[in-house]
N, C-alpha and C. Protein backbone atom coordinates (compact mmCIF):
# COMPACT_ATOMS: atom_id res chain seq x y z
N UNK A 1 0.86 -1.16 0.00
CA UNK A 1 0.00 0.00 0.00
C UNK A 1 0.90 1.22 0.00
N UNK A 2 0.68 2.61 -0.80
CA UNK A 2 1.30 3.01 -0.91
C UNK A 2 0.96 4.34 0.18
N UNK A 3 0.92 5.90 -0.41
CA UNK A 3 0.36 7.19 0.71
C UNK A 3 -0.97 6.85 0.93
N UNK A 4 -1.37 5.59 1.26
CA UNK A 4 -2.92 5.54 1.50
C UNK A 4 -3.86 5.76 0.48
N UNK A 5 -5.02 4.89 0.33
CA UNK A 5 -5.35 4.67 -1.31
C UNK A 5 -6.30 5.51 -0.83
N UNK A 6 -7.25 6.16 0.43
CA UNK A 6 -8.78 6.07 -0.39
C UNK A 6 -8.30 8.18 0.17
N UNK A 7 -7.51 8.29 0.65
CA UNK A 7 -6.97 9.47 1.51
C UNK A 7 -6.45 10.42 0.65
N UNK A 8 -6.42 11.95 0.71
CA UNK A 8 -5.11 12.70 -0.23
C UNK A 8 -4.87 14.08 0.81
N UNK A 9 -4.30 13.52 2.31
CA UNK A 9 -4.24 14.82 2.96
C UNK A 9 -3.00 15.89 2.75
N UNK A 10 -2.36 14.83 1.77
CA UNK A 10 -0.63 15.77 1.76
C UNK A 10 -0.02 15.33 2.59
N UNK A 11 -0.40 14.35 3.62
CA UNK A 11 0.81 13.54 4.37
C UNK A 11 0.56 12.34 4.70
N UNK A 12 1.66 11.71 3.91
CA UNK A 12 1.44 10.15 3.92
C UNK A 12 1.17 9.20 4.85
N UNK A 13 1.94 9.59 6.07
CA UNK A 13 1.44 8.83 7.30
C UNK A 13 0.12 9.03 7.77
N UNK A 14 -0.83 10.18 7.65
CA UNK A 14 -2.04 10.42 7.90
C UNK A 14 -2.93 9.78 6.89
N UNK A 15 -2.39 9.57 5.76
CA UNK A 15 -3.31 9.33 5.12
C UNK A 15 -3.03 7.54 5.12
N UNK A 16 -2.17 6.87 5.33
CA UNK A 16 -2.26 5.42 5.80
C UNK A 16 -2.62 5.14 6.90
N UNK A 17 -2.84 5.88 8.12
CA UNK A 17 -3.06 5.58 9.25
C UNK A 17 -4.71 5.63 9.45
N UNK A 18 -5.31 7.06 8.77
CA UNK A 18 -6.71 7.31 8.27
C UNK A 18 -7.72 5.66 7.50
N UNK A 19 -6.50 5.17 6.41
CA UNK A 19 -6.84 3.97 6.06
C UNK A 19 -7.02 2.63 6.98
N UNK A 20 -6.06 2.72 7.82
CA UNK A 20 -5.76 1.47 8.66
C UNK A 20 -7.24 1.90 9.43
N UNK A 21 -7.42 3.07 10.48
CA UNK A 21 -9.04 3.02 10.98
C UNK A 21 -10.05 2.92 10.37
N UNK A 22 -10.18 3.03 8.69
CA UNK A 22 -11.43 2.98 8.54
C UNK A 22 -11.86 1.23 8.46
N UNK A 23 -10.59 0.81 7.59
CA UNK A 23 -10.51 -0.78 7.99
C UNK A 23 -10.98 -1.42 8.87
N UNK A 24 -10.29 -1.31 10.33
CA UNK A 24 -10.68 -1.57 11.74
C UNK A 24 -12.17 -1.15 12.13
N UNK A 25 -12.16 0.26 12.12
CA UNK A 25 -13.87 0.30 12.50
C UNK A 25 -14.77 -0.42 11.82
N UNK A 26 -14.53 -1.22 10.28
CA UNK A 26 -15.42 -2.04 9.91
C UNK A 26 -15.26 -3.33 10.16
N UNK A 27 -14.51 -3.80 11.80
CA UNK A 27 -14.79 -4.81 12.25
C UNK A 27 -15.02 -4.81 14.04
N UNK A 28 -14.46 -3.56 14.45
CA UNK A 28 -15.20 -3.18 15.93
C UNK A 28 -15.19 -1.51 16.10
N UNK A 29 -16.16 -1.11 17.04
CA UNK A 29 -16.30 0.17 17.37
C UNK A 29 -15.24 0.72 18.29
N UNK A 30 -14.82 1.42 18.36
CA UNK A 30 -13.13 2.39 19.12
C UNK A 30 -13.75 2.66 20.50
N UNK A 31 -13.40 2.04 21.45
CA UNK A 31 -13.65 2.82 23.18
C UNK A 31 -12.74 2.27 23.65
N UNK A 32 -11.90 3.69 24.08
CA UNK A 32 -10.84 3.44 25.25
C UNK A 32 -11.25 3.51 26.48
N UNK A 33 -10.23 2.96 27.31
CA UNK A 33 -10.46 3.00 28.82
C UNK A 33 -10.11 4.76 29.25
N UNK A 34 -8.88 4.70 29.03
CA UNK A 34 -8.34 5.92 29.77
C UNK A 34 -7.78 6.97 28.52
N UNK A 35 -8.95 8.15 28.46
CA UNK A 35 -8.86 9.44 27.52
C UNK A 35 -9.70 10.29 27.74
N UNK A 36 -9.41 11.25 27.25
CA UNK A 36 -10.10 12.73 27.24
C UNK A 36 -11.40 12.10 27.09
N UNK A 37 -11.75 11.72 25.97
CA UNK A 37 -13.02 11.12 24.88
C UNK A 37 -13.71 10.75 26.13
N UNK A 38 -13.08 9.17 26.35
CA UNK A 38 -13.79 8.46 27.90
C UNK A 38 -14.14 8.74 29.03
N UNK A 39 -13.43 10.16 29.76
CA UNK A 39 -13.90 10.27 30.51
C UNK A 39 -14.85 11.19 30.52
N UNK A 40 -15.39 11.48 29.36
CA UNK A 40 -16.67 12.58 29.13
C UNK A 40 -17.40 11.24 28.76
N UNK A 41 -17.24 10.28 27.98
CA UNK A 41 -18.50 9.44 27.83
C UNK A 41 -18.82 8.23 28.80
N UNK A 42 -17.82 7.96 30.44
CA UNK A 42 -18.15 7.88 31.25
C UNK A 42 -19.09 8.48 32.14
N UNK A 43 -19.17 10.15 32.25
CA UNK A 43 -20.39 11.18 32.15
C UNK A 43 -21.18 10.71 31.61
N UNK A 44 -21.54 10.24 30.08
CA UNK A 44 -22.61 9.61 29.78
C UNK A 44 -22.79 8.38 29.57
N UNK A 45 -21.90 7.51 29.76
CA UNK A 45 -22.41 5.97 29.92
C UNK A 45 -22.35 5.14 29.04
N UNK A 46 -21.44 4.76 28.19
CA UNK A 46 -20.98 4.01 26.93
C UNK A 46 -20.17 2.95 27.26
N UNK A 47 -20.78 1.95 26.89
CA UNK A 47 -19.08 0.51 26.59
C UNK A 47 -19.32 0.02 25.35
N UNK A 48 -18.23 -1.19 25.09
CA UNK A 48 -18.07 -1.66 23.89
C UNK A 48 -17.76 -3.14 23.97
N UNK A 49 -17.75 -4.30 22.94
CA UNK A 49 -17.70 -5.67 23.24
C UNK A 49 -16.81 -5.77 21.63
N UNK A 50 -15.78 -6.73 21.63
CA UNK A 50 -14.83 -7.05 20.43
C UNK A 50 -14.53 -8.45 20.65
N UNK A 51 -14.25 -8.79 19.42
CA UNK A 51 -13.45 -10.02 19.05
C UNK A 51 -13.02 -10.45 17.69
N UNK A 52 -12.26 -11.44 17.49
CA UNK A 52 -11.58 -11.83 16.14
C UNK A 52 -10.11 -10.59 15.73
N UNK A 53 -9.81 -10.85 14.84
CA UNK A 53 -8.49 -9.59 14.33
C UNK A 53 -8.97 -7.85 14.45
N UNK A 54 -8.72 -7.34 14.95
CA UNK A 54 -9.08 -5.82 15.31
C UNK A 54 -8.30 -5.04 15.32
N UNK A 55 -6.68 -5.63 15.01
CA UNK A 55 -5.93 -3.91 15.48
C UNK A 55 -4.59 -4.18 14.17
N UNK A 56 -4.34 -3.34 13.30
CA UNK A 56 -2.81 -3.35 12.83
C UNK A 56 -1.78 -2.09 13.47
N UNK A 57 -1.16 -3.17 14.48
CA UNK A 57 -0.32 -2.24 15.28
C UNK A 57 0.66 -1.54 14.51
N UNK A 58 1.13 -0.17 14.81
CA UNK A 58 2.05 0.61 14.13
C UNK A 58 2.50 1.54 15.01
N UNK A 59 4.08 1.08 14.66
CA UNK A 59 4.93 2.09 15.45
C UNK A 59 5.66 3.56 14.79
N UNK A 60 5.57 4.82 15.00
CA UNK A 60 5.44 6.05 14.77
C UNK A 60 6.93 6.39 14.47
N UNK A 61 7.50 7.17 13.17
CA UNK A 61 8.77 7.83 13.75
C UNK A 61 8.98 9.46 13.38
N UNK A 62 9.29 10.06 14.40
CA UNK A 62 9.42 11.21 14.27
C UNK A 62 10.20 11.82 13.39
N UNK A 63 10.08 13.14 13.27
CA UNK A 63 10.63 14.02 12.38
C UNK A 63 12.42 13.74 12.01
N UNK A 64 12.59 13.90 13.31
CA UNK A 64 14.24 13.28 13.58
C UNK A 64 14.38 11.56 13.23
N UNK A 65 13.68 11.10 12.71
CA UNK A 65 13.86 9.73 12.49
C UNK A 65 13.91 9.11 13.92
N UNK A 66 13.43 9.38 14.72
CA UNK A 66 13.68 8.59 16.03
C UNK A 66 12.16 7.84 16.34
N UNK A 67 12.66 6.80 16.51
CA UNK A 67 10.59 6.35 16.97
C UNK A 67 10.15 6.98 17.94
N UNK A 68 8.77 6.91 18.15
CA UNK A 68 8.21 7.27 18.93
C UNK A 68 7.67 6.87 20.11
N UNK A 69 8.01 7.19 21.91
CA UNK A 69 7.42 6.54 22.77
C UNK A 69 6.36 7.01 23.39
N UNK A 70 5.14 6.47 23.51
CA UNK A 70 4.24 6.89 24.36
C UNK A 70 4.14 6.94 25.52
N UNK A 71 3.40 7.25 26.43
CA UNK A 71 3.97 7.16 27.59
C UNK A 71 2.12 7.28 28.42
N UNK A 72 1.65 6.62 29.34
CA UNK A 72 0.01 6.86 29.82
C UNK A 72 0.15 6.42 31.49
N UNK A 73 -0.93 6.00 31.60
CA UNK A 73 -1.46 5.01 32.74
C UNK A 73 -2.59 4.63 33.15
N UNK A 74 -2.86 3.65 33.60
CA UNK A 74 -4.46 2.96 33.38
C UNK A 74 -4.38 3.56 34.89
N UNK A 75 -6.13 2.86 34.60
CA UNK A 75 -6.96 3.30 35.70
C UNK A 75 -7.19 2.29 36.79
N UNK A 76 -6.96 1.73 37.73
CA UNK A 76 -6.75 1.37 38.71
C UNK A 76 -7.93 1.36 40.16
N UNK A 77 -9.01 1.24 40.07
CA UNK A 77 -10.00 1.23 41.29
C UNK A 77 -9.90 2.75 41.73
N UNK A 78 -10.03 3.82 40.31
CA UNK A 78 -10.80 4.82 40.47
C UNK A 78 -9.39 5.99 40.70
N UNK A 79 -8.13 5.07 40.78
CA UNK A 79 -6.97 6.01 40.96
C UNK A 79 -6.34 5.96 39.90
N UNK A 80 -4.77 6.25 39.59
CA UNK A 80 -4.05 6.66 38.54
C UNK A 80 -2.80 5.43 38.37
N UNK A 81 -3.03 4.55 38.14
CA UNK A 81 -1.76 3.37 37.86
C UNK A 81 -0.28 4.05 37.50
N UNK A 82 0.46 3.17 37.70
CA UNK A 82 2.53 3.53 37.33
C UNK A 82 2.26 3.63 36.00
N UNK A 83 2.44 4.61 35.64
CA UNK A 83 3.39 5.14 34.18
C UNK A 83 4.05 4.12 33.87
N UNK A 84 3.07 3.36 32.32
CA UNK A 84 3.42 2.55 31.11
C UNK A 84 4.65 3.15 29.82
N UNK A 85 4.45 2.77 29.57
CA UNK A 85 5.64 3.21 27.62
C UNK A 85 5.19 2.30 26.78
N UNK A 86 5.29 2.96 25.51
CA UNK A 86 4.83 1.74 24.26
C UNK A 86 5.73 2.42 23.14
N UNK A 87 6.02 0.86 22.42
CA UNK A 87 6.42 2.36 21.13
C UNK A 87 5.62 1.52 19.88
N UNK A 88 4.46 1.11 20.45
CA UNK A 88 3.19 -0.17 19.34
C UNK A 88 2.11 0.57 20.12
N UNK A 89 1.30 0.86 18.70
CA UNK A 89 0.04 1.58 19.20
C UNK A 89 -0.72 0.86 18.43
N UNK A 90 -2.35 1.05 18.56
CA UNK A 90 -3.41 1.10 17.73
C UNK A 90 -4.01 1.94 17.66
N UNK A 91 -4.38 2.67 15.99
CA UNK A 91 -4.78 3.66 15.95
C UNK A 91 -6.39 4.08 16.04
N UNK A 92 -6.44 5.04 16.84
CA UNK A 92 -8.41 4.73 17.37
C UNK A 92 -9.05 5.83 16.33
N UNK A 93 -8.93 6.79 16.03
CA UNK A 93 -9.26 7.51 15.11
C UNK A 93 -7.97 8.68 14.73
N UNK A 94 -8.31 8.90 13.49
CA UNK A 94 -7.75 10.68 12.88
C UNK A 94 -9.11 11.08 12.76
N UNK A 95 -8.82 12.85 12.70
CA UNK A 95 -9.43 13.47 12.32
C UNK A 95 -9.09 13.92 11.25
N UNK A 96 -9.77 15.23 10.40
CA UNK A 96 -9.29 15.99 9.41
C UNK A 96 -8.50 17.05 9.76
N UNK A 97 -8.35 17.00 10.92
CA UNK A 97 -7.07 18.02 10.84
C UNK A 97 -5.59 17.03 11.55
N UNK A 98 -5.64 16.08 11.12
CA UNK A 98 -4.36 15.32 11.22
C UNK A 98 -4.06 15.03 13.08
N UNK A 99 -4.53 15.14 13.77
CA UNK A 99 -4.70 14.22 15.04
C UNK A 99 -5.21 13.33 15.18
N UNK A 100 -4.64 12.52 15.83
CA UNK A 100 -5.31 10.94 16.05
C UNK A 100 -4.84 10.44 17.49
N UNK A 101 -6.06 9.68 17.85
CA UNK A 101 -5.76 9.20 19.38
C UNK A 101 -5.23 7.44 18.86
N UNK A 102 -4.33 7.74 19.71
CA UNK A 102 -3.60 6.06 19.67
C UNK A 102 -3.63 5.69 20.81
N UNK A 103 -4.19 3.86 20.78
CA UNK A 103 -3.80 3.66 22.17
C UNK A 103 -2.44 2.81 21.80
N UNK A 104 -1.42 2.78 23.25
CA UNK A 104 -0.60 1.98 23.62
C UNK A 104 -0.99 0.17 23.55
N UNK A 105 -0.24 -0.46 23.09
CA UNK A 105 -0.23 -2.00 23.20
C UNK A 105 1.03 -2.27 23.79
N UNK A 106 0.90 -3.45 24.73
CA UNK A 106 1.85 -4.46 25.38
C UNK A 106 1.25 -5.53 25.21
N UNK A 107 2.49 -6.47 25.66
CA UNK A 107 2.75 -8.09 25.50
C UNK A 107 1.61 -8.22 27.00
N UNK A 108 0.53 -9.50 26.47
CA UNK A 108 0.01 -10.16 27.37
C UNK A 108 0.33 -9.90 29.11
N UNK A 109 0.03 -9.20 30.15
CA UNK A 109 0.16 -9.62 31.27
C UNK A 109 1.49 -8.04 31.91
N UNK A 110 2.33 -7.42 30.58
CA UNK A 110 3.03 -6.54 30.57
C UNK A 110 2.73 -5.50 31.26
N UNK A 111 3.32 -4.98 32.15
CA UNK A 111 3.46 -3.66 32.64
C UNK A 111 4.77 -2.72 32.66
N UNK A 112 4.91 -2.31 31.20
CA UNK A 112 5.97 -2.13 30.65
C UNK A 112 6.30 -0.65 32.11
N UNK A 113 7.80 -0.44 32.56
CA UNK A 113 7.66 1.10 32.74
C UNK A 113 8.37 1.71 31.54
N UNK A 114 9.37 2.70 31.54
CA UNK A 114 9.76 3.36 30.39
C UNK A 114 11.32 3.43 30.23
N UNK A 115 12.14 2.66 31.45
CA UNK A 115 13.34 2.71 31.47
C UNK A 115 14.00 1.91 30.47
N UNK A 116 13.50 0.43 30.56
CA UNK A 116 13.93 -0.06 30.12
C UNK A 116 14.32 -0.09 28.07
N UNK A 117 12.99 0.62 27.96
CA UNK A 117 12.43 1.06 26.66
C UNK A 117 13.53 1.80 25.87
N UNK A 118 14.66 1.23 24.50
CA UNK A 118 15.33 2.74 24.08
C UNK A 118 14.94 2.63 23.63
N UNK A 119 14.42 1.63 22.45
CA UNK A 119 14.31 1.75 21.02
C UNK A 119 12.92 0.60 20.82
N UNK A 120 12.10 0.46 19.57
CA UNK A 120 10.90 -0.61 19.48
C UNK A 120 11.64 -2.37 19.34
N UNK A 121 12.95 -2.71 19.29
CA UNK A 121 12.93 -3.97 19.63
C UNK A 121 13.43 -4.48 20.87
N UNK A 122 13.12 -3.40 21.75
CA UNK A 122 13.26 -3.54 23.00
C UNK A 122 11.72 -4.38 23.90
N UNK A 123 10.87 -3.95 23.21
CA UNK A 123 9.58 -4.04 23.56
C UNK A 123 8.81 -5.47 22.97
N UNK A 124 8.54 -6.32 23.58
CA UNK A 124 8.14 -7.33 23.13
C UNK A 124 6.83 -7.58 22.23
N UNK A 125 6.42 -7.80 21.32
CA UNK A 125 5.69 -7.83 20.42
C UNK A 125 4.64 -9.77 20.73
N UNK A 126 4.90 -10.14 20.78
CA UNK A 126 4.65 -11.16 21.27
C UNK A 126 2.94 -11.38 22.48
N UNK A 127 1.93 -11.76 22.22
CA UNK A 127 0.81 -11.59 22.24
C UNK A 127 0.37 -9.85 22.82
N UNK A 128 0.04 -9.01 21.81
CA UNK A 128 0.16 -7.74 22.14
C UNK A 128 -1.32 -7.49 22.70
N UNK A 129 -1.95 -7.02 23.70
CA UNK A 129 -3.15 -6.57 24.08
C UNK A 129 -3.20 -4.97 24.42
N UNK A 130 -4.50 -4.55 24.18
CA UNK A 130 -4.69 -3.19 23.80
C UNK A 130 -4.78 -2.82 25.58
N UNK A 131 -4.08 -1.90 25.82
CA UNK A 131 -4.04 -1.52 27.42
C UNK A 131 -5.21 -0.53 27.77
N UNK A 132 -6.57 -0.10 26.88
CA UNK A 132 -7.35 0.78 27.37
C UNK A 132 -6.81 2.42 27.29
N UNK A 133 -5.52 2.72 27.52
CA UNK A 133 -4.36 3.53 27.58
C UNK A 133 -4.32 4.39 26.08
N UNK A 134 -4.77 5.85 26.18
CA UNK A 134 -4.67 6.29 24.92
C UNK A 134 -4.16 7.54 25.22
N UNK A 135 -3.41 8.47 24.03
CA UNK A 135 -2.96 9.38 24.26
C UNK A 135 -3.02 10.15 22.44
N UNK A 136 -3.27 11.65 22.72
CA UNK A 136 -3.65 12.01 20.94
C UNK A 136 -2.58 12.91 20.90
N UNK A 137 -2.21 12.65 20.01
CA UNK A 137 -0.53 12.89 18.84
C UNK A 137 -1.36 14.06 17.43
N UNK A 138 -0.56 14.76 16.75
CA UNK A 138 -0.16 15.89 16.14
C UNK A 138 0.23 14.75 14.99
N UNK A 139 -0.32 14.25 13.89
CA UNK A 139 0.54 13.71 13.04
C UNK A 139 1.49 13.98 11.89
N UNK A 140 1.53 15.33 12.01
CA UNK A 140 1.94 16.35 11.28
C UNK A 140 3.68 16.13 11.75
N UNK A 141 3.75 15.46 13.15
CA UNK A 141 4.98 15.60 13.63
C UNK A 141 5.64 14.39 13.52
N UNK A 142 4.90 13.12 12.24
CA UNK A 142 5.70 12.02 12.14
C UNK A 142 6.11 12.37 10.40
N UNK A 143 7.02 11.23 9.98
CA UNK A 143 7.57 11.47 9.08
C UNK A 143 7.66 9.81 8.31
N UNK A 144 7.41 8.79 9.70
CA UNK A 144 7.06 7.40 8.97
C UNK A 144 6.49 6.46 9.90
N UNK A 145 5.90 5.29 8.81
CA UNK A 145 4.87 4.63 10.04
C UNK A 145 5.58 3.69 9.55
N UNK A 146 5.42 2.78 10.26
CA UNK A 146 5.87 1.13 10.37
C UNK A 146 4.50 0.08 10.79
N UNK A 147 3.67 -0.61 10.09
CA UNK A 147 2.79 -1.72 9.74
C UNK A 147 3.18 -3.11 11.03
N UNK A 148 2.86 -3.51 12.03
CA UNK A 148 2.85 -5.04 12.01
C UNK A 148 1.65 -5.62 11.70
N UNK A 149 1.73 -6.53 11.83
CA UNK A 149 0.96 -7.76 10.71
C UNK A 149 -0.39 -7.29 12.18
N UNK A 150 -1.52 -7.81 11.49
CA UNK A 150 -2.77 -7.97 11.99
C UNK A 150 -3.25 -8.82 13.24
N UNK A 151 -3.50 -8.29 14.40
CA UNK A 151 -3.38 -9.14 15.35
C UNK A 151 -4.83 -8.62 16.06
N UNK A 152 -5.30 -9.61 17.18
CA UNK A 152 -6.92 -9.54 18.31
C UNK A 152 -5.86 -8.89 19.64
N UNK A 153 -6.40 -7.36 19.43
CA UNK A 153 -5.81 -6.88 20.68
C UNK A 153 -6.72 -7.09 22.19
N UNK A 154 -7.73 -7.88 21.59
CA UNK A 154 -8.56 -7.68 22.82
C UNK A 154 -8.97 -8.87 23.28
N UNK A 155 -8.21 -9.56 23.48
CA UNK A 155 -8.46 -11.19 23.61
C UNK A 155 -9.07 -11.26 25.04
């Protein structure tokens, strides 16, 4: 696939990443645990139910060619959990003005912190589950995306 087939925003990573969600939403609906979004539609009262292949994880690289780490924390019995890192997201939506909320993915059972983290083959890829964990990025400020293969983040 090349700058994204169905897209023409003038930037290629937006416009493949735009592709990869519309894909995905035509096999589950986007609700994070922990975001701006969620905790206003916790105010009003929304969940969601998934299964089968749902996420093509992709890792971000910045302007400087350096990947990109995220950085969040789940929610915890109403408090604020230890500060995660990812540098494997799934992308939950773009908009038209080139922001998009990504959530963080880790390996099965993972509670990554961020030390250990320099670079993405540091980070284990190996049954990846979607952590609820989202954070919205400027995509204007990447320069390349990186594809892994199709995986059930929500097992």
């Amino acid at each position: 696939m090349g700058c994204g087939k169905k897209f023409d925003t003038g930037n290629c990573v937006a416009d493949i990443l735009k592709d990869i969600v519309e894909a995905q939403n035509d096999i589950v609906e986007n609700c994070c645990d922990t975001s701006c979004e969620q905790s206003i539609s916790d105010l009003l009262g929304e969940t969601d139910a998934v299964n089968g292949l749902d996420t093509v994880p992709v890792i971000l690289y910045c302007k400087d060619c350096k990947p990109f780490k995220g950085f969040g924390a789940p929610r915890e019995n109403r408090k604020i959990g230890d500060i995660v890192a990812s540098f494997i997201f799934r992308v939950k939506k773009v908009d038209d003005k080139n922001c998009a909320v990504l959530e963080l993915l880790l390996k099965d059972g993972e509670t990554c912190g961020h030390d250990h983290l320099k670079d993405p083959t540091d980070q284990s890829t190996k049954n990846l589950e979607a952590t609820g964990i989202c954070i919205t990025v400027d995509l204007d400020c990447f320069c390349h995306v990186t594809c892994l293969p199709a995986i059930s983040a929500f097992n």
